[in-house]
Protein backbone atom coordinates (compact mmCIF):
# COMPACT_ATOMS: atom_id res chain seq x y z
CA UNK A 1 116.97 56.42 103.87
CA UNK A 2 113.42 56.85 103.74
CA UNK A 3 111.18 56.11 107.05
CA UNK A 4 109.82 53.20 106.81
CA UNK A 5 109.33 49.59 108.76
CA UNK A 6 111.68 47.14 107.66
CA UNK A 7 110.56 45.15 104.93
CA UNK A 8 109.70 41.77 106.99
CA UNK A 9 108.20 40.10 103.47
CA UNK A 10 110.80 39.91 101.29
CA UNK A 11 108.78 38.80 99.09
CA UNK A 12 106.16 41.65 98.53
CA UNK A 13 106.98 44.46 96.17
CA UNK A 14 107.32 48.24 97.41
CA UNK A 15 107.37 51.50 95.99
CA UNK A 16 108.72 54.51 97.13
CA UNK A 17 106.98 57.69 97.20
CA UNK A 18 107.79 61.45 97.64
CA UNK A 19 104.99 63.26 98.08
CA UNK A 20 104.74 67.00 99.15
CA UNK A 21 102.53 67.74 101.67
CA UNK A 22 99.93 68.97 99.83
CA UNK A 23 98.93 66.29 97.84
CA UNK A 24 99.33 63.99 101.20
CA UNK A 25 95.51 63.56 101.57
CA UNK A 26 95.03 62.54 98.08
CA UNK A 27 97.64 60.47 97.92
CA UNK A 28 96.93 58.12 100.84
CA UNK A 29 94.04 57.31 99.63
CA UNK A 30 95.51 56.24 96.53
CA UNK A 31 97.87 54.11 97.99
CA UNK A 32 94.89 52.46 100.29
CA UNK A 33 93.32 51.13 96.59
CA UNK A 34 96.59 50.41 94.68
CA UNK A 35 98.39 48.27 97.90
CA UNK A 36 94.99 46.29 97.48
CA UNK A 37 94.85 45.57 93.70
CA UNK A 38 98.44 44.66 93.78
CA UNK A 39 99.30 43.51 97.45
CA UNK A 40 102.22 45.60 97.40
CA UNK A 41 103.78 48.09 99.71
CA UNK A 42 103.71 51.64 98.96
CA UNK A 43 105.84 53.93 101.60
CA UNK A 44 105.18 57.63 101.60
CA UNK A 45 107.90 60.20 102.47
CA UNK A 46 106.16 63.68 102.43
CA UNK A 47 107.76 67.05 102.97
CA UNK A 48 108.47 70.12 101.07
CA UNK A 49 109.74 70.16 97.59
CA UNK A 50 112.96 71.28 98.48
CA UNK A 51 113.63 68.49 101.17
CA UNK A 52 112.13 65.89 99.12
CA UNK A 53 114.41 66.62 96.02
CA UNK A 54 117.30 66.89 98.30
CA UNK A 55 116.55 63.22 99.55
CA UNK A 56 116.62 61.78 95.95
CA UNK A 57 119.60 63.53 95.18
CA UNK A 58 121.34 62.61 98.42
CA UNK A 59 119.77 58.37 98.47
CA UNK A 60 119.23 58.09 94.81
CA UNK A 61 116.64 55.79 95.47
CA UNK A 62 113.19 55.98 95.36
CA UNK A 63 110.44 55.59 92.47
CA UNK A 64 107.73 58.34 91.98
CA UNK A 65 108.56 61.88 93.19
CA UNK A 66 104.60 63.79 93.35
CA UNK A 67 105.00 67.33 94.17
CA UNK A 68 102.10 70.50 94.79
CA UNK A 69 102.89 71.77 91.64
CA UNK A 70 104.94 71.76 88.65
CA UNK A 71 107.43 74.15 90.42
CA UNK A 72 108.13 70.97 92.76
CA UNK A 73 109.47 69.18 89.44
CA UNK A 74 111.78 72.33 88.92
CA UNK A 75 113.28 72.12 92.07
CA UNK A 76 113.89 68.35 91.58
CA UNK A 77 115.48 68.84 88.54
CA UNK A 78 117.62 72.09 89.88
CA UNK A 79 119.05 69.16 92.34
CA UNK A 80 119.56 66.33 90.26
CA UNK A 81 119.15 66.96 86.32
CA UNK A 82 118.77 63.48 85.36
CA UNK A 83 116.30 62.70 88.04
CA UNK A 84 113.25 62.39 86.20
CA UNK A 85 112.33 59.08 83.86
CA UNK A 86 109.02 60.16 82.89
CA UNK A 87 106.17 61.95 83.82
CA UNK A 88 102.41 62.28 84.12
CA UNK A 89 99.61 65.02 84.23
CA UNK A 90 97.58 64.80 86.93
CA UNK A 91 95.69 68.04 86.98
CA UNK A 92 95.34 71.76 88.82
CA UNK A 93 95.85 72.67 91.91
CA UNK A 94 94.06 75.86 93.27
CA UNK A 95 95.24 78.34 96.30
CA UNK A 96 92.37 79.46 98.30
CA UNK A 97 92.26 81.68 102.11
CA UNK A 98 92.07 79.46 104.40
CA UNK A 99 90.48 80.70 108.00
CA UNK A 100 88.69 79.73 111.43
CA UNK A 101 85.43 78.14 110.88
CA UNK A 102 83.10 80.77 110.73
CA UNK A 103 85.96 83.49 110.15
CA UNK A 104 85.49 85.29 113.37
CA UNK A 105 88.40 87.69 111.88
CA UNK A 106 85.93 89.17 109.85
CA UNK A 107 88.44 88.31 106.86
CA UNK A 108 87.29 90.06 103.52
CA UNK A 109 88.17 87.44 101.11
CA UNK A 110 90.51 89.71 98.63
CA UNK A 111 94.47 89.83 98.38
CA UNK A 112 94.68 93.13 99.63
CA UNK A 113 93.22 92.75 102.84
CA UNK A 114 96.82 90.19 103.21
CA UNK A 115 98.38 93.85 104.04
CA UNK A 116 95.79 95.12 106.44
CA UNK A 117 97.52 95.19 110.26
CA UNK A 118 94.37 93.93 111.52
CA UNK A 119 94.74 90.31 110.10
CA UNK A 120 97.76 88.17 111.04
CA UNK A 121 98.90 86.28 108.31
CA UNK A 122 101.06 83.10 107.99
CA UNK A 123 102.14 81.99 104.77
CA UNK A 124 104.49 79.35 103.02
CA UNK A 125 108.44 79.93 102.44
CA UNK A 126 108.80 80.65 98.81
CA UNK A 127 112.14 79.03 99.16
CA UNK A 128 111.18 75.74 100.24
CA UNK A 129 107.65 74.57 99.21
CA UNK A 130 105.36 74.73 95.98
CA UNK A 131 103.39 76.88 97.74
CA UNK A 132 105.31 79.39 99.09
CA UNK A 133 106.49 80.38 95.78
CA UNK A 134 103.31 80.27 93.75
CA UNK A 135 101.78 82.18 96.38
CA UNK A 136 104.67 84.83 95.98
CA UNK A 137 104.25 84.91 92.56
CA UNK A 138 100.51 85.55 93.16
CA UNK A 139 101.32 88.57 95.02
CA UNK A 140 104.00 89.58 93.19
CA UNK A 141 101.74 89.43 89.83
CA UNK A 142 99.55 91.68 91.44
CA UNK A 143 101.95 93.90 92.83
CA UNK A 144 101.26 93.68 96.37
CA UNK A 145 104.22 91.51 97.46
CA UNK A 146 106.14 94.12 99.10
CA UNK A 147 103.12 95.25 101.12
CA UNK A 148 102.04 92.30 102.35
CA UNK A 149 105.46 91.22 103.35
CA UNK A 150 105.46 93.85 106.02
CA UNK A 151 102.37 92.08 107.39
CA UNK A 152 103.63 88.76 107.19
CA UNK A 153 104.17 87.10 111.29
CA UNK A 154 106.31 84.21 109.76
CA UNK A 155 107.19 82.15 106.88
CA UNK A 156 106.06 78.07 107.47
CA UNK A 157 108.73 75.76 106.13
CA UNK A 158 105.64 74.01 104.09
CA UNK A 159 102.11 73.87 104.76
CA UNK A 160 101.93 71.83 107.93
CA UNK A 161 102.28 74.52 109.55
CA UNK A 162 99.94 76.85 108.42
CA UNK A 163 96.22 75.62 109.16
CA UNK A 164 97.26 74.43 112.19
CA UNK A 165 98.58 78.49 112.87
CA UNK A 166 94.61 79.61 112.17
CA UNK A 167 93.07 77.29 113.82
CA UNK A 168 95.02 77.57 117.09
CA UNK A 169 94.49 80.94 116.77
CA UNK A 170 98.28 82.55 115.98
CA UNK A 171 97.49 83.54 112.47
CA UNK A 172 94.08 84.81 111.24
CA UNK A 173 94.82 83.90 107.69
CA UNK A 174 96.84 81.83 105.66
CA UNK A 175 96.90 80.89 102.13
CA UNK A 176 97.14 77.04 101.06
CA UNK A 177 96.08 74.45 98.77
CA UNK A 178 92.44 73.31 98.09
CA UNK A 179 93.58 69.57 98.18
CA UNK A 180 95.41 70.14 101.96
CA UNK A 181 91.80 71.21 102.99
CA UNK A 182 90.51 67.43 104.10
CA UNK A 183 93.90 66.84 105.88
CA UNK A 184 93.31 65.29 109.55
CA UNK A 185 90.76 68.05 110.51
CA UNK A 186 91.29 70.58 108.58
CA UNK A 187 88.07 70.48 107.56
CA UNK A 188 86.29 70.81 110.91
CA UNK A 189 88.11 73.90 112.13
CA UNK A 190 88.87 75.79 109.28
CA UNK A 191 87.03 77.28 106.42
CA UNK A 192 88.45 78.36 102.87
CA UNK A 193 87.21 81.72 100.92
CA UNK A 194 88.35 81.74 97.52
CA UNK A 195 90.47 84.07 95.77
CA UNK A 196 89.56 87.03 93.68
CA UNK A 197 87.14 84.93 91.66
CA UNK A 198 88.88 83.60 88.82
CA UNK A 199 91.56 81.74 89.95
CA UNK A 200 94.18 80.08 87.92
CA UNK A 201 94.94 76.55 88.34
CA UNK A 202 98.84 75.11 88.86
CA UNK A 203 99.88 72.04 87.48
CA UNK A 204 100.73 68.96 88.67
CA UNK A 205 102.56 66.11 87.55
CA UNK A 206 103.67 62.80 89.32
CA UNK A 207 107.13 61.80 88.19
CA UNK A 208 108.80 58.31 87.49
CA UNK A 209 112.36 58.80 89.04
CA UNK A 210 115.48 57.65 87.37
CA UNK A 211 116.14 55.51 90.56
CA UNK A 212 113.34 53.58 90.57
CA UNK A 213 113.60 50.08 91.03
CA UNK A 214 110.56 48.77 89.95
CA UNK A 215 109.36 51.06 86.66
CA UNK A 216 106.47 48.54 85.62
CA UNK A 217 105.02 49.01 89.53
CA UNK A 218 105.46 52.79 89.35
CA UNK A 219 104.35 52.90 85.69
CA UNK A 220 100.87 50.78 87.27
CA UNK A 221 100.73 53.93 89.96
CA UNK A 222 100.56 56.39 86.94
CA UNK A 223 97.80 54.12 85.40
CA UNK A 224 95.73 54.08 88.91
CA UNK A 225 96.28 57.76 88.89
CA UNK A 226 95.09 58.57 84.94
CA UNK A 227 91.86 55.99 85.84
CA UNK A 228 88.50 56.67 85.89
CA UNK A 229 88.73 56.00 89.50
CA UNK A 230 92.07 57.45 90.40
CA UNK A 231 90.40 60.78 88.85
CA UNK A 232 87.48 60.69 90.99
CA UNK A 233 89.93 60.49 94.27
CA UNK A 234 91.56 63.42 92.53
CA UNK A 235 88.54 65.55 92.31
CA UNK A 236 87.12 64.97 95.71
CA UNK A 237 90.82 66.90 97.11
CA UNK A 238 90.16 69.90 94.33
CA UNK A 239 92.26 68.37 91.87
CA UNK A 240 90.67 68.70 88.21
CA UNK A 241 92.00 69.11 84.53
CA UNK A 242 90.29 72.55 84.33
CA UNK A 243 92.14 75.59 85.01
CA UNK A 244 89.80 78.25 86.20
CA UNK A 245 87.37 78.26 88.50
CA UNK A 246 85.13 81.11 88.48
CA UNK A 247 83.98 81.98 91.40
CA UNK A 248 82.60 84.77 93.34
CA UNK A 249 84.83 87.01 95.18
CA UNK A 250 84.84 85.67 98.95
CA UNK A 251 82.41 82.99 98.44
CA UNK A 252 83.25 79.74 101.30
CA UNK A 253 83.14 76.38 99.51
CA UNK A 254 83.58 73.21 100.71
């Protein structure tokens, strides 16, 4: 079942959430405002996609299932086809390079350095998370897949692994999302470059689960999240309804 203190107050409503881990940041800060407004509960299970849809398959329980991308929903649905109730658009996600602050590897900013011997890189399974597979369909779509898989040191489960890999020093470049990049302190020893200037944006979408045992709670959730104010939390991770970004190649942005 999901982790969790036991529910001492009967009494007080709760909501389940599965969240993947890179909309974690976001997220919690969500949750902060919406157990206020409606002195609920909210519990958070995060993971990758592929664990999280295997919980609500396995439990069938839960009531919102908020993956890194719409790939997330896929795998929920590739688990459990009548898993999802309904479902919201929340916005775009956007990869960027992330590094040590002050990228003392010298990194060049550009996908094809990925396949240069002189940078270690760490990226995300593509079987497992979001990430890992919109990142090898990034590569793929500009055919360098196969060379930068010879470069690869390892293949992180999700993304938890993969700033901390640059910042301790094991991997001199990883690729993640823009909204993982105020997680713990992210922020303070690592830097992000963006990639190849226009980038395109993934969706996202939080879903109301089949299981859910409270749909007017998790249907108030969606609402915080489509508010003016669950918006602005949004944008502050990276989060926006516009695709593209243009940006210059290898510019740093915080």
């Amino acid at each position: 079942m999901p982790n969790g203190e036991p529910d001492a107050d009967k009494g007080i409503p709760e909501l389940v959430i599965y969240v993947e881990n890179g909309m974690v940041p976001a997220m919690v800060d969500l949750v902060e405002i919406f157990e206020s407004q409606y002195q609920t509960r909210v519990r958070i299970q995060n993971g990758d996609a592929f664990t999280l849809a295997g919980m609500v398959n396995r439990w069938e329980e839960g009531d919102l299932f908020i993956p890194d991308s719409h790939r997330g929903l896929q795998i929920l649905h590739e688990k459990k086809l009548d898993a999802i109730l309904d479902s919201l658009f929340l916005g775009y996600n956007q990869l960027a390079f992330y590094v040590s602050k002050g990228n003392p590897s010298d990194f060049e900013g550009t996908l094809n350095c990925l396949s240069n011997n002189r940078h270690m890189v760490i990226l995300a399974n593509p079987e497992t998370s979001s990430l890992g597979y919109v990142t090898r369909q990034l590569l793929m779509n500009h055919n360098l897949f196969q060379n930068v898989s010879g470069n690869i040191l390892a293949l992180a489960i999700d993304n938890r692994r993969l700033t901390s890999a640059v910042i301790n020093g094991d991997a001199s470049v990883t690729i993640d999302w823009v909204s993982s990049y105020y997680r713990n302190s992210t922020k303070v020893y690592a830097d992000t470059i963006h990639i190849n200037g226009t980038t395109p944006g993934h969706e996202i979408y939080a879903a109301v689960l089949s299981t859910t045992n409270n749909a007017p709670l998790a249907y108030a959730f969606l609402a915080l999240l489509s508010s003016e104010k669950g918006l602005g939390v949004l944008g502050y991770y990276g989060i926006n309804k516009q695709r593209r970004i243009n940006i210059a190649d290898g510019a740093f942005f915080e």
